[in-house]
PDB file of N, CA and C in Angstrom:
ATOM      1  N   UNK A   1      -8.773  45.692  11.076  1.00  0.00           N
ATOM      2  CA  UNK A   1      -9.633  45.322  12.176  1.00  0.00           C
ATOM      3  C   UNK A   1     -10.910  44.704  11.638  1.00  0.00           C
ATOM      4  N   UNK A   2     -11.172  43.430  11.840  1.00  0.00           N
ATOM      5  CA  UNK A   2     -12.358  42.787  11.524  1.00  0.00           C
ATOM      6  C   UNK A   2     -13.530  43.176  12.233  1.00  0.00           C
ATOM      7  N   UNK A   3     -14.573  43.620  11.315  1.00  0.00           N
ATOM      8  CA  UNK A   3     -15.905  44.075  11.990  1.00  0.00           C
ATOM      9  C   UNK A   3     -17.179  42.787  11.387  1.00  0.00           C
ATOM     10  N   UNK A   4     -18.608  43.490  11.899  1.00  0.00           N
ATOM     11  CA  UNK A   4     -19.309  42.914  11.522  1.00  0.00           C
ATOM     12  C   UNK A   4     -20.294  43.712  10.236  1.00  0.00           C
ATOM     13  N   UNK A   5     -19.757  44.817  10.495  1.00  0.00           N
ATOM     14  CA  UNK A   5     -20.738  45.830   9.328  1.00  0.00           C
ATOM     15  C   UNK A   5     -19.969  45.993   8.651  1.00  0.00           C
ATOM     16  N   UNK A   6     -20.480  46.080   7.136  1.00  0.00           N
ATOM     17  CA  UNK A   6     -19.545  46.842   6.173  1.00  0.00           C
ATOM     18  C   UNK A   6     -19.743  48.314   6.002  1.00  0.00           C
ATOM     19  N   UNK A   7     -18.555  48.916   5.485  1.00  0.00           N
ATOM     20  CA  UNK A   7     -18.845  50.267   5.536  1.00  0.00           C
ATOM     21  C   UNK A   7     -19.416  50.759   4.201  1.00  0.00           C
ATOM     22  N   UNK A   8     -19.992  50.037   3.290  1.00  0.00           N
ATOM     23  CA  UNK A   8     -21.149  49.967   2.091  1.00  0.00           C
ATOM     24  C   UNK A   8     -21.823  48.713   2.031  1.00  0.00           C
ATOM     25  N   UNK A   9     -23.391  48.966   1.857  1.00  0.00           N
ATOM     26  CA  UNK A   9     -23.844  48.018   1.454  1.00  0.00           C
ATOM     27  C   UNK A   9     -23.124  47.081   0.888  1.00  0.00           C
ATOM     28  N   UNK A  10     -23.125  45.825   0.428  1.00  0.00           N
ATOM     29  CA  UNK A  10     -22.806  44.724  -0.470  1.00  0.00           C
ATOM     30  C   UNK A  10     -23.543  43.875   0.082  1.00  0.00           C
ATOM     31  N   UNK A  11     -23.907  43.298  -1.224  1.00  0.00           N
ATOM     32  CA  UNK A  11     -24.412  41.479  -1.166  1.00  0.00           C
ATOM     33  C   UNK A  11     -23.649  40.776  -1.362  1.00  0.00           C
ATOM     34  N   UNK A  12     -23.957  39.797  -0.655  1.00  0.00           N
ATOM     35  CA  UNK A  12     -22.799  38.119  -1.306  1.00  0.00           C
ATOM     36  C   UNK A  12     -22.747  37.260   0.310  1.00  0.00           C
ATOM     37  N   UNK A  13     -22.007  36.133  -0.174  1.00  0.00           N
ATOM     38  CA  UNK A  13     -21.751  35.293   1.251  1.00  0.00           C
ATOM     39  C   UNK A  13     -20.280  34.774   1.277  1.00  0.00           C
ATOM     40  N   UNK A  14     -20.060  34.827   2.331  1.00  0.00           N
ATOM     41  CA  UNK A  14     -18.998  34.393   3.392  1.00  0.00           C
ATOM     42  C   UNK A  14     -17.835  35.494   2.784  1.00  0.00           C
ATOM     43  N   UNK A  15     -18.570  36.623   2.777  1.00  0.00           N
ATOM     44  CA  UNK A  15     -17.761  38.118   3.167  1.00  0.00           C
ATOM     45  C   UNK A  15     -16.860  38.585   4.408  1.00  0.00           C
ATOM     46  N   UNK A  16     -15.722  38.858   4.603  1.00  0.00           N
ATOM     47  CA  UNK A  16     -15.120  39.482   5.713  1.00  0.00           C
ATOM     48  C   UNK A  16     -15.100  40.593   5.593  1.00  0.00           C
ATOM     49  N   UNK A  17     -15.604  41.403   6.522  1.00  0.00           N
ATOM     50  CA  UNK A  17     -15.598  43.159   6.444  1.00  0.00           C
ATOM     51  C   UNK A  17     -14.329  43.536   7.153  1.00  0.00           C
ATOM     52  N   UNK A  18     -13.911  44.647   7.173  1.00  0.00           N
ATOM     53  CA  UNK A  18     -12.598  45.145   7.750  1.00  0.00           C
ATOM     54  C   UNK A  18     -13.202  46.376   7.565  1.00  0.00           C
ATOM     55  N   UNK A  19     -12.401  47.166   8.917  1.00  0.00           N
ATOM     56  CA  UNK A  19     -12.635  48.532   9.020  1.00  0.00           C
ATOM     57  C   UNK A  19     -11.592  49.238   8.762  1.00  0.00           C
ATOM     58  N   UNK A  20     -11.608  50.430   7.930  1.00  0.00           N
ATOM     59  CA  UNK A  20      -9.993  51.049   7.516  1.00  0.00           C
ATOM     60  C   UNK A  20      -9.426  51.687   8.290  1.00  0.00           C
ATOM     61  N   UNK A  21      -8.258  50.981   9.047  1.00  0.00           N
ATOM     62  CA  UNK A  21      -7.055  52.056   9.455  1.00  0.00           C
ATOM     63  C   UNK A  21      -5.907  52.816   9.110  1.00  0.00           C
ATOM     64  N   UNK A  22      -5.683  52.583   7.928  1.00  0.00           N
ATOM     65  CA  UNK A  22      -4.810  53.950   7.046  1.00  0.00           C
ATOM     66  C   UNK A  22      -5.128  54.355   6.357  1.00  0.00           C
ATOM     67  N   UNK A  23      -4.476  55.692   6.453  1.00  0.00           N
ATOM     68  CA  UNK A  23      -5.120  56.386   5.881  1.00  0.00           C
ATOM     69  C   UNK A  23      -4.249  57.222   4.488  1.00  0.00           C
ATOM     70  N   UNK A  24      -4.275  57.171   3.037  1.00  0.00           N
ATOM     71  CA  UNK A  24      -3.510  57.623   1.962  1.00  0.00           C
ATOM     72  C   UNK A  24      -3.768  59.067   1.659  1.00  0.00           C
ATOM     73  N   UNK A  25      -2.423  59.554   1.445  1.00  0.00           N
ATOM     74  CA  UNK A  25      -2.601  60.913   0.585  1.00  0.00           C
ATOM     75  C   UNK A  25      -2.250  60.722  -0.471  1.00  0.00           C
ATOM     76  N   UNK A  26      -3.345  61.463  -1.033  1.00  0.00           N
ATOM     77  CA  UNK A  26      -3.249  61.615  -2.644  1.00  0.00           C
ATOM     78  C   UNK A  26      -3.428  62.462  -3.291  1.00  0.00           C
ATOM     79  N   UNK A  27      -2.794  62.813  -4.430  1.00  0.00           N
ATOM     80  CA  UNK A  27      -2.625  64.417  -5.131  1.00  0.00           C
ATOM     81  C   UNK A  27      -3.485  64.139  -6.215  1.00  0.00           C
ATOM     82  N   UNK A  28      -4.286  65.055  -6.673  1.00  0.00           N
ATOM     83  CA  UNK A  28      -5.407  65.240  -7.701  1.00  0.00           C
ATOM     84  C   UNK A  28      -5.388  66.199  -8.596  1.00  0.00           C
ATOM     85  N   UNK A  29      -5.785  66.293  -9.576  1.00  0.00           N
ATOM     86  CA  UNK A  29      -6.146  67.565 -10.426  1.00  0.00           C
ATOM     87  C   UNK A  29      -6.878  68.268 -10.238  1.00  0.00           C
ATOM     88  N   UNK A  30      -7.990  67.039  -9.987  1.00  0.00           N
ATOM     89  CA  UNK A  30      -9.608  68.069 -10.383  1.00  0.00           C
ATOM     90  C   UNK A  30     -10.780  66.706  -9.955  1.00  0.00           C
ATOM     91  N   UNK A  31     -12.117  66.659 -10.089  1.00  0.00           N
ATOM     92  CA  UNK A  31     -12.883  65.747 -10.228  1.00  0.00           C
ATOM     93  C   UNK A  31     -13.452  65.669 -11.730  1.00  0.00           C
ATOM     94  N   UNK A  32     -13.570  64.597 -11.956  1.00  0.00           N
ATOM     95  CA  UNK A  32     -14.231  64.360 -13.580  1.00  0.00           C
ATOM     96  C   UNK A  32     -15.932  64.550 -12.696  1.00  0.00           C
ATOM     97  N   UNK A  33     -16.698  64.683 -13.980  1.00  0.00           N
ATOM     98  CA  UNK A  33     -17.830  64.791 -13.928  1.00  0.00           C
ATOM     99  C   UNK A  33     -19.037  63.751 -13.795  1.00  0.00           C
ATOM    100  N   UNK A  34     -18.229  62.858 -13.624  1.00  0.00           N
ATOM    101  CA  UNK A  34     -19.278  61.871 -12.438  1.00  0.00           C
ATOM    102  C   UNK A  34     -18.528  61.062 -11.839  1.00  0.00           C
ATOM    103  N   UNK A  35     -17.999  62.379 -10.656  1.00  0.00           N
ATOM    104  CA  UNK A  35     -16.970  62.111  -9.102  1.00  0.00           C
ATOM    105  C   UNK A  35     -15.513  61.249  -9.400  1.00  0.00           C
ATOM    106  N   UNK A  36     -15.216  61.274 -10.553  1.00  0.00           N
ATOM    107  CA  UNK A  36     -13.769  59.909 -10.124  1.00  0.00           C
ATOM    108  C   UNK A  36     -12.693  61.622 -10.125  1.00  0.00           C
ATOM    109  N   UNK A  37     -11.513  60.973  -9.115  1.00  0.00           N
ATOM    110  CA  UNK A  37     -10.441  61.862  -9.495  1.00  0.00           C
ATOM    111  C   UNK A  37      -9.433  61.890 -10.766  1.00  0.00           C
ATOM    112  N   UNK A  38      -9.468  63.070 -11.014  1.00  0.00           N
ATOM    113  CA  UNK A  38      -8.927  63.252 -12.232  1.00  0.00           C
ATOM    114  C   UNK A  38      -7.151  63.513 -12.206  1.00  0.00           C
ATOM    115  N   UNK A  39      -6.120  62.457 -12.940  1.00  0.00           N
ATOM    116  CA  UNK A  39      -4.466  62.409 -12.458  1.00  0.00           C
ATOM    117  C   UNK A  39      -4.367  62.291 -11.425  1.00  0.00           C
ATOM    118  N   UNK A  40      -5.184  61.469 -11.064  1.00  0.00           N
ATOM    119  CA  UNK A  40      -4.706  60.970  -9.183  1.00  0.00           C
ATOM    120  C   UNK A  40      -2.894  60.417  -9.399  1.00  0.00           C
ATOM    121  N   UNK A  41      -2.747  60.640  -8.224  1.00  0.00           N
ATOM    122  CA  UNK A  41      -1.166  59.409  -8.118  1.00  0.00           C
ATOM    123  C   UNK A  41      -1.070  59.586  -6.108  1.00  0.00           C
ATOM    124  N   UNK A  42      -0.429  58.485  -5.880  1.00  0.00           N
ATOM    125  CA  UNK A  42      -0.350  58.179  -4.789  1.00  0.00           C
ATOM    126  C   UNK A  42       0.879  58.682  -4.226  1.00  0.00           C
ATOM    127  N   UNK A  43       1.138  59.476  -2.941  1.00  0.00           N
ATOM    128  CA  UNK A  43       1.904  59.778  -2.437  1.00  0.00           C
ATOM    129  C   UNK A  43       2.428  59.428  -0.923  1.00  0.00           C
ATOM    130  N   UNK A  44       1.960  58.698  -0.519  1.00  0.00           N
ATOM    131  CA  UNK A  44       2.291  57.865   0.300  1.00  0.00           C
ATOM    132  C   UNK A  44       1.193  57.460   2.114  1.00  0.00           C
ATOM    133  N   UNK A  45       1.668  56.878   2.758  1.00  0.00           N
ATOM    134  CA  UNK A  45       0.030  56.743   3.851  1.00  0.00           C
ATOM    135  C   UNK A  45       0.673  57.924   5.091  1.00  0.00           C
ATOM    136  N   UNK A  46      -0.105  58.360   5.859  1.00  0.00           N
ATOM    137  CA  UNK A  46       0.236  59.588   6.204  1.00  0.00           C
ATOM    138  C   UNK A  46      -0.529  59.285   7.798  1.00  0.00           C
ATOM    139  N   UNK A  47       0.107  59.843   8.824  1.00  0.00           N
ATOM    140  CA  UNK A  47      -1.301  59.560  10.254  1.00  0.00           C
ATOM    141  C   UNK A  47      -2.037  60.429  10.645  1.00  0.00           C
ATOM    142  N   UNK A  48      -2.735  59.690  11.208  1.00  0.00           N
ATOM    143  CA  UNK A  48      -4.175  60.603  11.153  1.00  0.00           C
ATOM    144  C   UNK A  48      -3.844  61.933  11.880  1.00  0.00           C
ATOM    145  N   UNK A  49      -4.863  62.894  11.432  1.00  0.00           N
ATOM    146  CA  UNK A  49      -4.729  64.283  12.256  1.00  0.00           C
ATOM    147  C   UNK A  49      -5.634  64.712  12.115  1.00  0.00           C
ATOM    148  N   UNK A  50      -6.098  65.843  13.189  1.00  0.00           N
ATOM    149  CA  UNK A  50      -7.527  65.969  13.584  1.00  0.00           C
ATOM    150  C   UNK A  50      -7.731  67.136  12.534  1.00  0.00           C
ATOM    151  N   UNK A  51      -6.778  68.209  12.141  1.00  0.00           N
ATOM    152  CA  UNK A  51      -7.322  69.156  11.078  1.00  0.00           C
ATOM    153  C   UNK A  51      -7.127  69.198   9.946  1.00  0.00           C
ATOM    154  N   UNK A  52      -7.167  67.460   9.578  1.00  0.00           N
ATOM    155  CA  UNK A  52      -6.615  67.266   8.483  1.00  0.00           C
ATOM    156  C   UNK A  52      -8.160  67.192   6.778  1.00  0.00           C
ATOM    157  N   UNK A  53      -7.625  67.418   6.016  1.00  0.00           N
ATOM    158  CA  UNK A  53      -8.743  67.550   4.789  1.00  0.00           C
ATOM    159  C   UNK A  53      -9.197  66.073   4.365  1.00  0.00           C
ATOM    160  N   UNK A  54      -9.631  65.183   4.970  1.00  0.00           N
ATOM    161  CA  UNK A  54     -10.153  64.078   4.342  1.00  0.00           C
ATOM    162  C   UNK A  54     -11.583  63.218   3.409  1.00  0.00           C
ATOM    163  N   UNK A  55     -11.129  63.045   2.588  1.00  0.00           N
ATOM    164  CA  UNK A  55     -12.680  62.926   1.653  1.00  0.00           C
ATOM    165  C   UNK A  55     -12.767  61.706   1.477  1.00  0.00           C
ATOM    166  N   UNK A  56     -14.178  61.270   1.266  1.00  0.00           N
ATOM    167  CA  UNK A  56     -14.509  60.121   1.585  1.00  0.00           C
ATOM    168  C   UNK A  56     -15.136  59.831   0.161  1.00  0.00           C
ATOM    169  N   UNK A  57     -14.778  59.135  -0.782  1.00  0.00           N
ATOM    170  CA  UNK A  57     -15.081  58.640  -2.208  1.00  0.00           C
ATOM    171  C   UNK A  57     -16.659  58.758  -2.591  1.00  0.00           C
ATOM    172  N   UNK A  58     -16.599  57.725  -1.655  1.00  0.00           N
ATOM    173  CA  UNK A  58     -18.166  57.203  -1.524  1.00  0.00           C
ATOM    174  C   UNK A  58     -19.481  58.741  -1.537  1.00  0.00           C
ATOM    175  N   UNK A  59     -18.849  59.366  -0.432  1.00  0.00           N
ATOM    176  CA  UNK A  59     -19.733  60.723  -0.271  1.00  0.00           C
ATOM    177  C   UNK A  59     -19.415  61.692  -1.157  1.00  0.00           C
ATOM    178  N   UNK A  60     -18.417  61.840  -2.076  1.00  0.00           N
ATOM    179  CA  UNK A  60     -18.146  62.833  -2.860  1.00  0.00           C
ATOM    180  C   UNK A  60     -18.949  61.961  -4.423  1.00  0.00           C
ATOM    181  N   UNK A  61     -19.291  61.194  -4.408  1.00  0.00           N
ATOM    182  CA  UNK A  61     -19.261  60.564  -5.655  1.00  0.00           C
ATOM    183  C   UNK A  61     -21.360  60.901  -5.961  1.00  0.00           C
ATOM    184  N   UNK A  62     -21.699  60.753  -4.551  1.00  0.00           N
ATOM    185  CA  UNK A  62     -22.830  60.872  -4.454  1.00  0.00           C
ATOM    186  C   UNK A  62     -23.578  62.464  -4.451  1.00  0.00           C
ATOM    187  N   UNK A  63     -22.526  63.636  -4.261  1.00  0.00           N
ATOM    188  CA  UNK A  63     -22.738  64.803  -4.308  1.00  0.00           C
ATOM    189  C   UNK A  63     -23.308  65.414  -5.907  1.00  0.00           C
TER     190      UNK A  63
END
């Protein structure tokens, strides 16, 4: 879905923003020590659910 905001800052020109509609599960180890996941691997895109555990990169990276 094309928006007009991005969902992070960025600079630059003649950018298209998109807003994310799927959503991936992914299996982890652990977090390394400045936020990346540690043995990530991808397990496939999954639909949304309301009591579901979702983390957001961006906000975990900044914790």
């Amino acid at each position: 879905l094309k928006t007009n905001r991005p969902a992070i800052p960025l600079k630059g020109r003649n950018l298209v923003f998109a807003e994310p509609t799927l959503i991936a599960e992914i299996e982890f180890r652990g977090w390394t020590n400045d936020g990346n996941l540690r043995h990530a691997s991808y397990k496939g895109l999954r639909e949304i659910q309301d009591n579901a555990a979702v983390f957001d990169l961006e906000t975990r990276k900044a914790e």
